[in-house]
C-alpha atoms as a PDB file:
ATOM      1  CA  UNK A   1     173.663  -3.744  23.881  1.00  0.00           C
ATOM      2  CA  UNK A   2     174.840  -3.430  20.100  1.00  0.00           C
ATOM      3  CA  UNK A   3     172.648  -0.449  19.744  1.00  0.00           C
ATOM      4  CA  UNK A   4     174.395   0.892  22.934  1.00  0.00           C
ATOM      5  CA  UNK A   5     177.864  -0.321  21.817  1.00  0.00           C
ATOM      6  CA  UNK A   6     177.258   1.775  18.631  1.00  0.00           C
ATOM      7  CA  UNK A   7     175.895   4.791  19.582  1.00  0.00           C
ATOM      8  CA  UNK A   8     178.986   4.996  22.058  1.00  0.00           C
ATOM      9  CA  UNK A   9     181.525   4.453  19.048  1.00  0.00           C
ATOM     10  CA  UNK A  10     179.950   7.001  17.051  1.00  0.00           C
ATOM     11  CA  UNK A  11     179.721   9.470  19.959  1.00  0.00           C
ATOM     12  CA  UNK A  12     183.410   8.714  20.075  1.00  0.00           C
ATOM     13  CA  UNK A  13     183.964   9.228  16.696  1.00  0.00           C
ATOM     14  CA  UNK A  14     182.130  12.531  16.735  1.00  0.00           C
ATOM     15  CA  UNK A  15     184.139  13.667  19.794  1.00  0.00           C
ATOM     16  CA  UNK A  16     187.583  12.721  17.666  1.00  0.00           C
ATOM     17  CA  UNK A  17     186.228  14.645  14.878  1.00  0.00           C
ATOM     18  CA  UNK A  18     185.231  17.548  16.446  1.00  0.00           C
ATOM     19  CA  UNK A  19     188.945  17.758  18.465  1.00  0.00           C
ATOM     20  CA  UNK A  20     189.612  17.409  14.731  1.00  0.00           C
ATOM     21  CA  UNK A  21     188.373  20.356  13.947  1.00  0.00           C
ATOM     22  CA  UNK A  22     189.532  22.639  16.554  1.00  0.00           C
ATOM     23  CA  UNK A  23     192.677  23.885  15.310  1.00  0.00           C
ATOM     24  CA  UNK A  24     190.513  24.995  12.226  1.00  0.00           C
ATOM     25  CA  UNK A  25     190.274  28.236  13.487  1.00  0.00           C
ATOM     26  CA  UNK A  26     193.819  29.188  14.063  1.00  0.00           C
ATOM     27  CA  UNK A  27     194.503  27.539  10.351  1.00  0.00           C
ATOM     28  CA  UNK A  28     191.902  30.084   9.081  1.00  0.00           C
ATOM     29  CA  UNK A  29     193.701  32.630  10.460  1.00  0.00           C
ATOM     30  CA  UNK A  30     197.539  32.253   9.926  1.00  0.00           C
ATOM     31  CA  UNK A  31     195.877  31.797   5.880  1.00  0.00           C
ATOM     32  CA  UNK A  32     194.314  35.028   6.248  1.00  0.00           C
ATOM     33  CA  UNK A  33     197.853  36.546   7.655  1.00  0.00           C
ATOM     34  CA  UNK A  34     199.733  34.914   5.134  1.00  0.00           C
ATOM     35  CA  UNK A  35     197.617  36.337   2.335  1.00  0.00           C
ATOM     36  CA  UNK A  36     197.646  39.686   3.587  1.00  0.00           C
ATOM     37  CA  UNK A  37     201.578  39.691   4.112  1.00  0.00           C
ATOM     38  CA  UNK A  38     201.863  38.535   0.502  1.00  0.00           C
ATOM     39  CA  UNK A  39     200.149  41.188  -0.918  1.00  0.00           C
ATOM     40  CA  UNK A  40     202.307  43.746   1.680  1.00  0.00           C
ATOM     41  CA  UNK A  41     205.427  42.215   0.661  1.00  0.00           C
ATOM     42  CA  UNK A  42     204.529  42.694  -3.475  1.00  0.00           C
ATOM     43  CA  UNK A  43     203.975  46.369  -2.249  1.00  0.00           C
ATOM     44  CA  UNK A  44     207.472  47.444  -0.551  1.00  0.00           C
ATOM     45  CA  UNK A  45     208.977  45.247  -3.885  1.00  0.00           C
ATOM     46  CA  UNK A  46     206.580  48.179  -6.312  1.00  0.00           C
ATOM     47  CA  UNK A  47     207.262  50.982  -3.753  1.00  0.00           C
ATOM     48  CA  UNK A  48     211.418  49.877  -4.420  1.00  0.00           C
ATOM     49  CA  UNK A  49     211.267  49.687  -7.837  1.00  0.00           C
ATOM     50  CA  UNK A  50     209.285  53.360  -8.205  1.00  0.00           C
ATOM     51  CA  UNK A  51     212.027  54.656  -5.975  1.00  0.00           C
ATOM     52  CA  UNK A  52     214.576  53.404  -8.049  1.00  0.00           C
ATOM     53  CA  UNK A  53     212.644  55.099 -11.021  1.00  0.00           C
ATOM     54  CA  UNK A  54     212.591  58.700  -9.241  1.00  0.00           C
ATOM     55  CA  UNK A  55     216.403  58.742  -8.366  1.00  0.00           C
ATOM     56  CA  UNK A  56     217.177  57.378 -11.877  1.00  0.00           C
ATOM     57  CA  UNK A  57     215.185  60.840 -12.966  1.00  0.00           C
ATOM     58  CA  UNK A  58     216.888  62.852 -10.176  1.00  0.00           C
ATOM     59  CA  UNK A  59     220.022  61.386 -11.921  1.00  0.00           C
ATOM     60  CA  UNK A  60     219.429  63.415 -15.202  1.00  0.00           C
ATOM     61  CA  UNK A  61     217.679  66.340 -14.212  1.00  0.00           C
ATOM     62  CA  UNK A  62     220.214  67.795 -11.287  1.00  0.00           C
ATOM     63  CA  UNK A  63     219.906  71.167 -12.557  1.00  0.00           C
ATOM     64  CA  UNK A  64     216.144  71.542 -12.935  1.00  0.00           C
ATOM     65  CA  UNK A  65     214.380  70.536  -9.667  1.00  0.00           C
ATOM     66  CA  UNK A  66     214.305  72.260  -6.281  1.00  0.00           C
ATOM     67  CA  UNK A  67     215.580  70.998  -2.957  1.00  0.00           C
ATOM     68  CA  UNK A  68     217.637  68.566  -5.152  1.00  0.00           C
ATOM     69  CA  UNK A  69     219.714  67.149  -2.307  1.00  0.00           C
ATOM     70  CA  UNK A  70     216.726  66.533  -0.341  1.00  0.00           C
ATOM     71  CA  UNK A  71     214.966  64.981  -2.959  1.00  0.00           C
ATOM     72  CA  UNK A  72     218.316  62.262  -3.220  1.00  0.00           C
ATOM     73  CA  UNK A  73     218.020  62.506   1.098  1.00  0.00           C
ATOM     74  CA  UNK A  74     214.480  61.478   1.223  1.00  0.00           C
ATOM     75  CA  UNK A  75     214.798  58.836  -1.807  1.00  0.00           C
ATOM     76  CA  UNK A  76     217.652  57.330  -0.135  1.00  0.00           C
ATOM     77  CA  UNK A  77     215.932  56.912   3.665  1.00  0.00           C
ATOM     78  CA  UNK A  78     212.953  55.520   1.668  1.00  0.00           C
ATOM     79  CA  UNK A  79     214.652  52.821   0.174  1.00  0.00           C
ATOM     80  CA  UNK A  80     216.402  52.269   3.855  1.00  0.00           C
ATOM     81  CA  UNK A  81     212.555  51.895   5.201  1.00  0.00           C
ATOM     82  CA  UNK A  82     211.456  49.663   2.739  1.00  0.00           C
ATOM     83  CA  UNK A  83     214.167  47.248   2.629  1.00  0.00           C
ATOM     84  CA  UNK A  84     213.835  46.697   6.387  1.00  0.00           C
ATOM     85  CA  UNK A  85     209.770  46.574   5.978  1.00  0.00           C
ATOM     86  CA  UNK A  86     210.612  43.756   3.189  1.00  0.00           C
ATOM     87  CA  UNK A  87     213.014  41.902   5.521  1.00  0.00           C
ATOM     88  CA  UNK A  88     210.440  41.730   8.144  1.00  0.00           C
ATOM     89  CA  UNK A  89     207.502  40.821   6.065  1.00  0.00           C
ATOM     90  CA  UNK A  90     209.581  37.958   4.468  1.00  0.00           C
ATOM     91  CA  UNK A  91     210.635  36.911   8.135  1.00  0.00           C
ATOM     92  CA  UNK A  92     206.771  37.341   9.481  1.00  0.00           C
ATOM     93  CA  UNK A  93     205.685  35.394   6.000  1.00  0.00           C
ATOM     94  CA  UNK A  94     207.851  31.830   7.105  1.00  0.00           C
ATOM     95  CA  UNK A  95     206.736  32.189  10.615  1.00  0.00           C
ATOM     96  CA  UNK A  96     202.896  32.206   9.539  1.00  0.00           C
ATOM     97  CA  UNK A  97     204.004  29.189   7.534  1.00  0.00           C
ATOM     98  CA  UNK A  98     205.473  27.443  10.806  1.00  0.00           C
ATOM     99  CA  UNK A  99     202.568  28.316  12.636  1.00  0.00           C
ATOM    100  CA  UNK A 100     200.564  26.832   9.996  1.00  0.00           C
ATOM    101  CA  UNK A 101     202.577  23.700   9.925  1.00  0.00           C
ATOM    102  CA  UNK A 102     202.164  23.358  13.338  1.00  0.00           C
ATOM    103  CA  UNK A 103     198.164  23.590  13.806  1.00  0.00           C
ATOM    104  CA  UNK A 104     197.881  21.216  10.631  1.00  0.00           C
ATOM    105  CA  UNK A 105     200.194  18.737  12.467  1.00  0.00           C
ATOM    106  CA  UNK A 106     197.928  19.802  15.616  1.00  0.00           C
ATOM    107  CA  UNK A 107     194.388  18.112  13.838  1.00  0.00           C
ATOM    108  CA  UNK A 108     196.651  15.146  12.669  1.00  0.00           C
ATOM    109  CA  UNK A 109     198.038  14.533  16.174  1.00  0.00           C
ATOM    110  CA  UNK A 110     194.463  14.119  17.725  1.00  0.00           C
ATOM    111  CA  UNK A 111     193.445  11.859  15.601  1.00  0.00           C
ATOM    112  CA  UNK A 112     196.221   9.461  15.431  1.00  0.00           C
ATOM    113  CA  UNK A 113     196.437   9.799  19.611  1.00  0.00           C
ATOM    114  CA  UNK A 114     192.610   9.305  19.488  1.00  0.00           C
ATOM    115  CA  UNK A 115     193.268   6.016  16.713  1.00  0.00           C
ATOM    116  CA  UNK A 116     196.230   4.238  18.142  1.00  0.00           C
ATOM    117  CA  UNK A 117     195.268   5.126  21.993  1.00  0.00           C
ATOM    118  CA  UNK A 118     199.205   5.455  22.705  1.00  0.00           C
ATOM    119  CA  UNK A 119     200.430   7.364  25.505  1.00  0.00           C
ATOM    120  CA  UNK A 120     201.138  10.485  23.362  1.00  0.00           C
ATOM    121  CA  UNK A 121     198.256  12.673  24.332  1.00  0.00           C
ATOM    122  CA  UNK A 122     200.996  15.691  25.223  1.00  0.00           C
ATOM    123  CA  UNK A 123     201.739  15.811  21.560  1.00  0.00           C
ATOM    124  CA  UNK A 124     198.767  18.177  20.518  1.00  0.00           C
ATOM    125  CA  UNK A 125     199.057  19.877  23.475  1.00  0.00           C
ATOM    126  CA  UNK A 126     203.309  21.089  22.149  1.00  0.00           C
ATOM    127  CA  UNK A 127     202.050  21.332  18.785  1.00  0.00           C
ATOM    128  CA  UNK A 128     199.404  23.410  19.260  1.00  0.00           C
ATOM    129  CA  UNK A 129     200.939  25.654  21.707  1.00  0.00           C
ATOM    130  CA  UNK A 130     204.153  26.012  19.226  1.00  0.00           C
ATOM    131  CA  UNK A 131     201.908  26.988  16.309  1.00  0.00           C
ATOM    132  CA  UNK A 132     200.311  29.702  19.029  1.00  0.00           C
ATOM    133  CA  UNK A 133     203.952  31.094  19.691  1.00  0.00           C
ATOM    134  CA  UNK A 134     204.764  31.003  15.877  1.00  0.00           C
ATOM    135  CA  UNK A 135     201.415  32.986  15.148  1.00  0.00           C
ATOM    136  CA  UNK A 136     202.288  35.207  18.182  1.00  0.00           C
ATOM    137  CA  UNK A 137     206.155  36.169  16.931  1.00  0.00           C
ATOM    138  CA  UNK A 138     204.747  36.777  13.277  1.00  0.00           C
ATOM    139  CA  UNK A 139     202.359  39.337  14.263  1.00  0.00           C
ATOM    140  CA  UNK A 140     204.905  41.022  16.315  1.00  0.00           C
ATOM    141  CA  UNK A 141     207.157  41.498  13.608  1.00  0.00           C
ATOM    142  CA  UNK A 142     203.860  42.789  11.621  1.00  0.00           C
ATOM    143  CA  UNK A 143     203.866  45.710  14.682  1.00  0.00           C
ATOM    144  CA  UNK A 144     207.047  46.387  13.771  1.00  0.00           C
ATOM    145  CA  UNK A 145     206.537  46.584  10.112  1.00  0.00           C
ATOM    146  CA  UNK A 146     203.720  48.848  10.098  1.00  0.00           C
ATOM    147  CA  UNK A 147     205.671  51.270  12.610  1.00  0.00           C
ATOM    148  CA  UNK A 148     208.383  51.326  10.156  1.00  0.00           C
ATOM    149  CA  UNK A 149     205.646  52.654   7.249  1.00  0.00           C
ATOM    150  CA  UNK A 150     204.296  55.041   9.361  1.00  0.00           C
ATOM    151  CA  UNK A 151     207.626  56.491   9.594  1.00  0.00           C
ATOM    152  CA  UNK A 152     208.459  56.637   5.887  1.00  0.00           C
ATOM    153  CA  UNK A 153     204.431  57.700   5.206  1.00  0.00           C
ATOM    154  CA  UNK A 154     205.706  60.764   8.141  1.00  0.00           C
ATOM    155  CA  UNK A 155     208.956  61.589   6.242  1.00  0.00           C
ATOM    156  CA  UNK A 156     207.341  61.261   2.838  1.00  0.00           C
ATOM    157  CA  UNK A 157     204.069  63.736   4.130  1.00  0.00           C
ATOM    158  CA  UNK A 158     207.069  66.244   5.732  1.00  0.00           C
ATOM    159  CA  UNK A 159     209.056  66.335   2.387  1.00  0.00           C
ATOM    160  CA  UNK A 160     206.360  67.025   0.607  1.00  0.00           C
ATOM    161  CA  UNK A 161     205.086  70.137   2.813  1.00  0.00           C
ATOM    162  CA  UNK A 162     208.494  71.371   2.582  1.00  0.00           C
ATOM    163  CA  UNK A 163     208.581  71.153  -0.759  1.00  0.00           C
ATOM    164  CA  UNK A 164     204.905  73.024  -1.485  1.00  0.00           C
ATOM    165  CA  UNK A 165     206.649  75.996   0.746  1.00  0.00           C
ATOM    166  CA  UNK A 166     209.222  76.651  -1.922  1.00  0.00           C
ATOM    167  CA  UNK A 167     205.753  77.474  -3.963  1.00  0.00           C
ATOM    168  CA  UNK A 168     203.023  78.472  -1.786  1.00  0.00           C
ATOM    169  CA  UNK A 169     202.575  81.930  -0.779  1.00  0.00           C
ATOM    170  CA  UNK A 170     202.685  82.665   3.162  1.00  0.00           C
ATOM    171  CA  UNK A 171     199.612  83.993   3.592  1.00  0.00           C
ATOM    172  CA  UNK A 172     197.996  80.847   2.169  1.00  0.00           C
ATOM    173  CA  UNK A 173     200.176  78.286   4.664  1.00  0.00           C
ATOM    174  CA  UNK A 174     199.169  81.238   7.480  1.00  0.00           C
ATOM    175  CA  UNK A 175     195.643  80.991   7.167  1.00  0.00           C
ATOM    176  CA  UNK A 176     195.760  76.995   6.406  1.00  0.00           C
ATOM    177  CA  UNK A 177     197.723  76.716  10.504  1.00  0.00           C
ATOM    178  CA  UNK A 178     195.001  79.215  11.852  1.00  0.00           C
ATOM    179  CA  UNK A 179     192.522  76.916  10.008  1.00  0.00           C
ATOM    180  CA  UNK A 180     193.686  73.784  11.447  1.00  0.00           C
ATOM    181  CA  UNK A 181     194.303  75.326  15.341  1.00  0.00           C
ATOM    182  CA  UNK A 182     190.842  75.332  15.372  1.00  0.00           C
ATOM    183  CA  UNK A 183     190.482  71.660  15.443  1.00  0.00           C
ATOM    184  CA  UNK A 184     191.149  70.679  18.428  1.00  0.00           C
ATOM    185  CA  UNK A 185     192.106  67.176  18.237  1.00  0.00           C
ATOM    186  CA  UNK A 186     195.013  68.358  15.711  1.00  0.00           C
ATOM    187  CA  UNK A 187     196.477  70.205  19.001  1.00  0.00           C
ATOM    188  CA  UNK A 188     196.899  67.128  20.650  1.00  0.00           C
ATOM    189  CA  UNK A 189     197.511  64.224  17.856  1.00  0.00           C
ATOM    190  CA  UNK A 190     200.332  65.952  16.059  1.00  0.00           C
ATOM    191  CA  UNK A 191     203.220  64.216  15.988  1.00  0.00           C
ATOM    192  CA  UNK A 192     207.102  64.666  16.535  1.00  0.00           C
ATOM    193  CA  UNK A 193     207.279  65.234  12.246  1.00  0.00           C
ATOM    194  CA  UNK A 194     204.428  67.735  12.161  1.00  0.00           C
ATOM    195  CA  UNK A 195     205.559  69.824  15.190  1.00  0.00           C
ATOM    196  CA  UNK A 196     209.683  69.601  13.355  1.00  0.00           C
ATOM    197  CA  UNK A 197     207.584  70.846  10.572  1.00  0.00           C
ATOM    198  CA  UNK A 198     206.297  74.029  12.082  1.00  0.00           C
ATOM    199  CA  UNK A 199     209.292  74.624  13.668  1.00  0.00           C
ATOM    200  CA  UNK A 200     211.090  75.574  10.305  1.00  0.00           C
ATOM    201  CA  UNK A 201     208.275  77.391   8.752  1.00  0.00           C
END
């Protein structure tokens, strides 16, 4: 009977442990998100501060570069794009750290339910499931940020196509499009900047 008695309160204790454990997954992961929205958000703060740099230049040197006003245009939507993309990585970055609040309060819930044996065994269930909708709202925001860099990566690419035109012979850019027509995924993935880009050649 003691043998049985304490090979049930082990099994228990196993069980406890293992419910434990559990929310180790999702912890795992909002630490990989947070670590990976870090390093995005010291990005946009480098990609500011070399923006800054180029329209400080463009400041002194108004008389010896092409397309001058929209080199200031493009510098000045860049900046725009970044600021938001830093806004919504910061916003993203404190929602990962709710979410991992709430699957570390998740673990401790189970095992003081499982300890004191209180009716409280809803309170992993809400803490868990808030940490899920924490996690959930972070990595829309990340959606958002990355379609917000795809459009300043588009605007960047289109500026600096225009720009090679001012230097580029025509027969070059002519035989480049022929090249590229015959690839025929290009016919079909180019996007709204490309096509506005071949519109004014």
């Amino acid at each position: 009977m003691l043998f049985q008695s304490g090979t049930q309160d082990l099994t228990s204790a196993l069980a406890v442990l293992t419910a434990m454990i559990t929310p180790a997954v999702l912890i795992s992961a909002c630490g990989s998100l947070i670590l990976s929205t870090a390093s995005r958000i010291a990005r946009t703060v480098d990609r500011v501060r070399s923006l800054l740099d180029r329209l400080e230049e463009l400041a002194h040197t108004k008389d010896k570069l092409e397309l001058f006003d929209e080199r200031r245009e493009v510098i000045y939507k860049m900046l725009d794009l970044t600021a938001k993309r830093n806004r919504l990585l910061q916003r993203s970055m404190v929602t990962f750290y709710f979410a991992l609040c709430m699957f570390v309060a998740t673990s401790v819930a189970i095992g003081m339910v499982a300890v004191t044996g209180r009716g409280y065994e809803w309170l992993p269930a809400a803490l868990g499931l808030a940490g899920a909708c924490f996690l959930f709202y972070g990595s829309i925001l990340l959606i958002f940020e990355t379609r917000i860099a795809h459009r300043a990566i588009f605007m960047e690419m289109d500026f600096s196509l225009r720009l090679s035109r001012e230097f580029v012979p025509k027969t070059v850019i002519e035989e480049n499009r022929k090249r590229l027509r015959r690839i025929p995924f290009l016919r079909f993935g180019r996007g709204k900047q490309s096509s506005k880009i071949s519109d004014t050649d």
